[in-house]
Protein backbone atom coordinates (compact mmCIF):
# COMPACT_ATOMS: atom_id res chain seq x y z
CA UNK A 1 24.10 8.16 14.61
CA UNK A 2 21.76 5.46 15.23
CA UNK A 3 19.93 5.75 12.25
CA UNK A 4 19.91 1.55 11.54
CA UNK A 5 17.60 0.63 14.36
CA UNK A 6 15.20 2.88 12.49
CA UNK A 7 13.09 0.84 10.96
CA UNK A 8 11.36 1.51 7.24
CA UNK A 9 8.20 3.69 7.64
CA UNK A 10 7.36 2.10 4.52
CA UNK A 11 7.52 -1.64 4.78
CA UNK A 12 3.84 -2.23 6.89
CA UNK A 13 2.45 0.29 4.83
CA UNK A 14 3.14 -2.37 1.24
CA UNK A 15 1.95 -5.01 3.53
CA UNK A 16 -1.35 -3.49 3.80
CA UNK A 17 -1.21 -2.34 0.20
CA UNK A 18 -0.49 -6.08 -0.93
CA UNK A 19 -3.36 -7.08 1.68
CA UNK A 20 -5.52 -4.90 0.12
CA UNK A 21 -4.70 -5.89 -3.70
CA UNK A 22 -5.39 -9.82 -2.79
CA UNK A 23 -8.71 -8.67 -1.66
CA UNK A 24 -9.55 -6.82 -4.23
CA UNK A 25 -8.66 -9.83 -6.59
CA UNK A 26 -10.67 -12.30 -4.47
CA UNK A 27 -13.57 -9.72 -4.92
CA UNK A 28 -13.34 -9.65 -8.55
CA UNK A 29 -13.15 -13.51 -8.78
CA UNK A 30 -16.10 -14.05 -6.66
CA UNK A 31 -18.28 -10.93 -8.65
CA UNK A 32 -18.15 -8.31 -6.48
CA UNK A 33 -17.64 -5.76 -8.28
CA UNK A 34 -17.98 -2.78 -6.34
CA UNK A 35 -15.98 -4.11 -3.37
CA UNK A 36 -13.50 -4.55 -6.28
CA UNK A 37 -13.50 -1.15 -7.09
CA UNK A 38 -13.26 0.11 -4.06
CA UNK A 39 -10.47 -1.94 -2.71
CA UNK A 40 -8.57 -1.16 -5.69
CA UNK A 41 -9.43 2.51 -5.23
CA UNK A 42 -7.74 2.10 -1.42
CA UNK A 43 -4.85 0.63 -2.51
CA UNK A 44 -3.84 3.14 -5.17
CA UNK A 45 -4.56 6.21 -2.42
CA UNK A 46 -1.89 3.74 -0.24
CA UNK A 47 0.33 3.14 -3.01
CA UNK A 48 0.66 7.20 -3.74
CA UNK A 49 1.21 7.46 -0.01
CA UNK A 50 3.86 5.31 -0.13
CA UNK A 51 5.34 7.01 -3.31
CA UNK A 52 5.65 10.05 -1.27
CA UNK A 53 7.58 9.02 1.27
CA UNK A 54 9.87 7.20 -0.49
CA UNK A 55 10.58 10.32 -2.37
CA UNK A 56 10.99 12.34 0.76
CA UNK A 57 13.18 9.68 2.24
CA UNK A 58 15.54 9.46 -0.72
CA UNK A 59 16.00 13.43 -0.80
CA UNK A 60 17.20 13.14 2.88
């Protein structure tokens, strides 16, 4: 019934994935390439995370 003051599970969770991309870029620009990779490796585990529940969300 009150299902608009629920807020979207997802919305920090792209905040932190968008975070995590800029740092990754900064990394890359600067050299570091290993804090590159791994940044970049976090944000794709985040972005699958995310995937998922936006699936389950839309088959609710």
């Amino acid at each position: 019934m009150f299902g608009f003051f629920k807020g979207n599970p997802t919305k920090k969770m792209r905040k932190q994935y968008d975070a995590l991309l800029e740092k990754a870029m900064h990394a890359q620009r600067n050299g570091d390439i290993k804090t590159y990779s791994l940044l970049t490796a976090q944000s794709e585990q985040l972005w699958k995370e995310i995937e998922q529940l936006e699936q389950k969300a839309s088959k609710s």
